[in-house]
N, C-alpha and C. Protein backbone atom coordinates (compact mmCIF):
# COMPACT_ATOMS: atom_id res chain seq x y z
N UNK A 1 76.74 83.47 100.31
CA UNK A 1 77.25 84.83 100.21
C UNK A 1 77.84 85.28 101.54
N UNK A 2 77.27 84.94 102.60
CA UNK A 2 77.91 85.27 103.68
C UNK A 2 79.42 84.88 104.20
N UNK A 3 79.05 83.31 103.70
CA UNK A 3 80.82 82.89 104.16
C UNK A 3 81.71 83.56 102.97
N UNK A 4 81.21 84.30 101.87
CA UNK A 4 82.24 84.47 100.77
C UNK A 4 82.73 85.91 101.65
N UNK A 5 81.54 86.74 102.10
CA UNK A 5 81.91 88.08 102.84
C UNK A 5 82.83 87.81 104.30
N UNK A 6 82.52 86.51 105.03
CA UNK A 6 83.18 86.79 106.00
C UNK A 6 84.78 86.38 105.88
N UNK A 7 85.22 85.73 104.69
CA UNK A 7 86.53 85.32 104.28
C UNK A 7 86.89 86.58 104.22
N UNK A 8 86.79 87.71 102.69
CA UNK A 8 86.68 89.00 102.62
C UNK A 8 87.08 89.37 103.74
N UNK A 9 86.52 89.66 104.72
CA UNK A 9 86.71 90.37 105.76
C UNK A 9 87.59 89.97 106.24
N UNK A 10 88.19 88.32 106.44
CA UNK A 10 89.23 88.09 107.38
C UNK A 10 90.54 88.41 106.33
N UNK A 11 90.40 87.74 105.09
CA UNK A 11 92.01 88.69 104.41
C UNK A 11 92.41 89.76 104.02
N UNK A 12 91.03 90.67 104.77
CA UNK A 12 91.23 92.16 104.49
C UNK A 12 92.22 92.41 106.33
N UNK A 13 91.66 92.28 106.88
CA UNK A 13 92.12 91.83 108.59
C UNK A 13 93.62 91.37 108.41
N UNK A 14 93.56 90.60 107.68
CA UNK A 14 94.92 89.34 107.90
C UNK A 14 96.20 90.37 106.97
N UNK A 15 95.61 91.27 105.95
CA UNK A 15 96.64 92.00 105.10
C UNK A 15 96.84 93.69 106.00
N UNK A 16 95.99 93.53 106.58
CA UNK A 16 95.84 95.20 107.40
C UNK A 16 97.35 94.72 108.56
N UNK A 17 97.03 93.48 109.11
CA UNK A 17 97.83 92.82 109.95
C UNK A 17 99.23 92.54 109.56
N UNK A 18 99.47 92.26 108.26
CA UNK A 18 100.61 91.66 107.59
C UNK A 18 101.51 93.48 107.69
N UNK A 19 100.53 94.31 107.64
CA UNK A 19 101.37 95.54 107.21
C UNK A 19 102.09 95.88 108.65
N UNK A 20 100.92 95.97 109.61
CA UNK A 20 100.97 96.36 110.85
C UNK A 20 102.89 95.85 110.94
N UNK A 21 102.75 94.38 111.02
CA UNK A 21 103.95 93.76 111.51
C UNK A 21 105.01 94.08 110.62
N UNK A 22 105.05 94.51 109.14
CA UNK A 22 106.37 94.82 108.61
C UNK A 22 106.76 96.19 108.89
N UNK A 23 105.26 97.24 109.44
CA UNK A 23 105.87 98.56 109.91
C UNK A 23 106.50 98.56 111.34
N UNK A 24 106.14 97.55 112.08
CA UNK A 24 106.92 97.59 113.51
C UNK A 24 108.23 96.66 114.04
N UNK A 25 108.21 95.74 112.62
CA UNK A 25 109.34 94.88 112.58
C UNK A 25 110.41 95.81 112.90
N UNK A 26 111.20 96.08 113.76
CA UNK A 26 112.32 96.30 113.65
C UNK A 26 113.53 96.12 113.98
N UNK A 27 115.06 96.71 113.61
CA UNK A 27 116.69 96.28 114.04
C UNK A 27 116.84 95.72 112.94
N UNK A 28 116.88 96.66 111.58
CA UNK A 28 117.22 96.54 110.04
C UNK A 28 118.00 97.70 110.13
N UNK A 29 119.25 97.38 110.14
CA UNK A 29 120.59 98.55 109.55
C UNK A 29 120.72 98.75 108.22
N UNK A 30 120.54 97.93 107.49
CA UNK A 30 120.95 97.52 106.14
C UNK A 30 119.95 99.22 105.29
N UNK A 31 120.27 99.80 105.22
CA UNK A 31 119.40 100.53 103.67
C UNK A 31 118.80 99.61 103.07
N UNK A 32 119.21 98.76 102.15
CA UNK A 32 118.83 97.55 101.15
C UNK A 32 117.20 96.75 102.02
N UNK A 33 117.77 96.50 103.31
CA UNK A 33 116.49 96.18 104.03
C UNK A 33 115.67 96.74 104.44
N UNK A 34 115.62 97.96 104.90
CA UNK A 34 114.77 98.88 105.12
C UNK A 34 113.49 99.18 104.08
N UNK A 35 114.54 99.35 102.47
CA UNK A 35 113.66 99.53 101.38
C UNK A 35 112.87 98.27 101.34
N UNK A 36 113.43 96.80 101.57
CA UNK A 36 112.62 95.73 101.25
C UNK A 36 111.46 95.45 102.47
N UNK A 37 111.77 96.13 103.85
CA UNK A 37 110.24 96.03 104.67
C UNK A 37 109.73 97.76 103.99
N UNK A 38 109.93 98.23 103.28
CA UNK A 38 108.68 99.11 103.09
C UNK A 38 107.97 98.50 101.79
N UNK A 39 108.48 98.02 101.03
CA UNK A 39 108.06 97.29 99.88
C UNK A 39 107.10 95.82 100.31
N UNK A 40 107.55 95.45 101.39
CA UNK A 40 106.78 94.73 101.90
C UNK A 40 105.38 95.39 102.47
N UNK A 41 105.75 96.14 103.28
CA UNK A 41 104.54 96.92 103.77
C UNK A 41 103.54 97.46 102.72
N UNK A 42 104.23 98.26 101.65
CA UNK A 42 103.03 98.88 100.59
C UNK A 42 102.82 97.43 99.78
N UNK A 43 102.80 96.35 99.60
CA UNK A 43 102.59 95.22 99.04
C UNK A 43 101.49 94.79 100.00
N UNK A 44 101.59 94.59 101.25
CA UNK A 44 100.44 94.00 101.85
C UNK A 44 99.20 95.06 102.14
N UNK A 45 99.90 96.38 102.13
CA UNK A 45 98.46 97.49 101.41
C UNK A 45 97.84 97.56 100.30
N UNK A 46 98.38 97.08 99.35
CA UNK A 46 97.87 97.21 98.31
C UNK A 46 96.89 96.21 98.08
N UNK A 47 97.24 94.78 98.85
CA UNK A 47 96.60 93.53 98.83
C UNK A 47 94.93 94.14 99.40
N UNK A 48 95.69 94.89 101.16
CA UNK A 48 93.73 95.22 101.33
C UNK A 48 93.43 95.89 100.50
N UNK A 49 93.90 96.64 100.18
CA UNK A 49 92.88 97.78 98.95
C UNK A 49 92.08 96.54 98.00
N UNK A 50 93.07 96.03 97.01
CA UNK A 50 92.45 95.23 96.24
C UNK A 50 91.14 94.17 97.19
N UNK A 51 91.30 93.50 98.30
CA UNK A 51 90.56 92.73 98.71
C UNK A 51 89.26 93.34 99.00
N UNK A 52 89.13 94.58 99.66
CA UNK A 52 88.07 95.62 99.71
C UNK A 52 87.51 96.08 98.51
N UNK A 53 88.31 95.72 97.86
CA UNK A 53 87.60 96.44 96.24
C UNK A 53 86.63 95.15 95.41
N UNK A 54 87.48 93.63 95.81
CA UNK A 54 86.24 92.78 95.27
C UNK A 54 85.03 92.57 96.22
N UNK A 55 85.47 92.55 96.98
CA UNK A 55 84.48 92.20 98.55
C UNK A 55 83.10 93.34 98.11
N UNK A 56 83.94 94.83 97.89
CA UNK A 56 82.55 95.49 97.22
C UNK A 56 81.80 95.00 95.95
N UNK A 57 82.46 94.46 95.32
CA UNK A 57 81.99 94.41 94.19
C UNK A 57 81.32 93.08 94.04
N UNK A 58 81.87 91.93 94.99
CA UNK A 58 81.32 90.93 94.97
C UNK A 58 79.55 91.38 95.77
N UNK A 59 79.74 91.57 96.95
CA UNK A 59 78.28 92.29 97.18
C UNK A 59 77.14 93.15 96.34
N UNK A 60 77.90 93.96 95.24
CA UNK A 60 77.16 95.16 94.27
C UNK A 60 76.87 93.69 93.26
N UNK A 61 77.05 92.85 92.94
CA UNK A 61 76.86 91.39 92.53
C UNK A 61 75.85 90.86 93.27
N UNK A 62 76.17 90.24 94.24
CA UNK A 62 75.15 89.84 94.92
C UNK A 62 73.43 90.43 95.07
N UNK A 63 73.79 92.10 95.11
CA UNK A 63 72.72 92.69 95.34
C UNK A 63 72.04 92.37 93.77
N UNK A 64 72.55 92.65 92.88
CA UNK A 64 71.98 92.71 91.47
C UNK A 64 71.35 91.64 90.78
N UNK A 65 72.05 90.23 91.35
CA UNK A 65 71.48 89.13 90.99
C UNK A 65 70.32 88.62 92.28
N UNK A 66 70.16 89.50 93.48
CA UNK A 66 69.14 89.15 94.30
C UNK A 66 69.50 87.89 95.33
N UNK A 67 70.71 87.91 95.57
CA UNK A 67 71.11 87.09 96.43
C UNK A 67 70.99 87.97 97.97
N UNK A 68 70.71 89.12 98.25
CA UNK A 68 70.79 90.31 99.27
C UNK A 68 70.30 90.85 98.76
N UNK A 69 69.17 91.52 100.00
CA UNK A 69 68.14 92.50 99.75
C UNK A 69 68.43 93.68 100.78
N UNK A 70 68.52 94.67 100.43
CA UNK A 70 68.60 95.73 101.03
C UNK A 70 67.98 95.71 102.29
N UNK A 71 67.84 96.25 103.46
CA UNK A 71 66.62 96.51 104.04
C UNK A 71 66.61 98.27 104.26
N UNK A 72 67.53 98.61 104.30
CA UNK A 72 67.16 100.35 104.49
C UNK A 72 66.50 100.90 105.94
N UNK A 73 66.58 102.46 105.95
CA UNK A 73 66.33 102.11 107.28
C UNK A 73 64.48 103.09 107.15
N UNK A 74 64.43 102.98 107.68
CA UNK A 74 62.67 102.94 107.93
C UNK A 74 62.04 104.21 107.98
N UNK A 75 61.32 105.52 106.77
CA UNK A 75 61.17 106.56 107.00
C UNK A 75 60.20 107.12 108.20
N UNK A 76 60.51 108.48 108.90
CA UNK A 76 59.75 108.90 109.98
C UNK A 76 58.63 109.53 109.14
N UNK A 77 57.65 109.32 109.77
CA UNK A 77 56.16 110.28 109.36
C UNK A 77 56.29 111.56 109.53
C-alpha cells in the first residue's frame, strides 16, 4: 500500500508539474496555440484532480479492508 501511495503522490507532483510548464511555456503568437497550451494546461489539471481522487479512494479501501490502521491522535485528560 505504501508504494501504491507513494506513486499517487509522484503523478499527482508530475501532473501539478506538467501544468506548471504549459502555464509558463511561453512566445505563442498564434490564437490557435494559445487555446491549445490552455487546453493543455486544464488537461494536466484535470489529470491531478482525478489522481487525488483515486489515491483517496484507494486509501478509504485500504482502510476498510484493514490494510491501514488509523492511529488518531491521543485524547487529553
Amino acid at each position: 500500500m505504501t508504494y501504491i501511495a507513494i506513486i499517487g503522490f509522484i503523478a499527482i507532483l508530475g501532473s501539478l508539474g506538467a501544468a506548471m510548464f504549459f502555464m509558463l511555456r511561453g512566445g505563442e503568437k498564434d490564437k490557435h496555440e494559445r487555446k491549445s497550451k490552455a487546453n493543455s494546461m486544464a488537461r494536466a489539471l484535470a489529470f491531478r484532480v482525478g489522481f487525488s481522487i483515486v489515491l483517496f479512494i484507494c486509501v478509504l479501501i485500504a482502510w476498510h479492508l484493514g490494510y491501514i490502521h488509523p492511529t488518531g491522535i491521543p485524547a487529553g485528560r
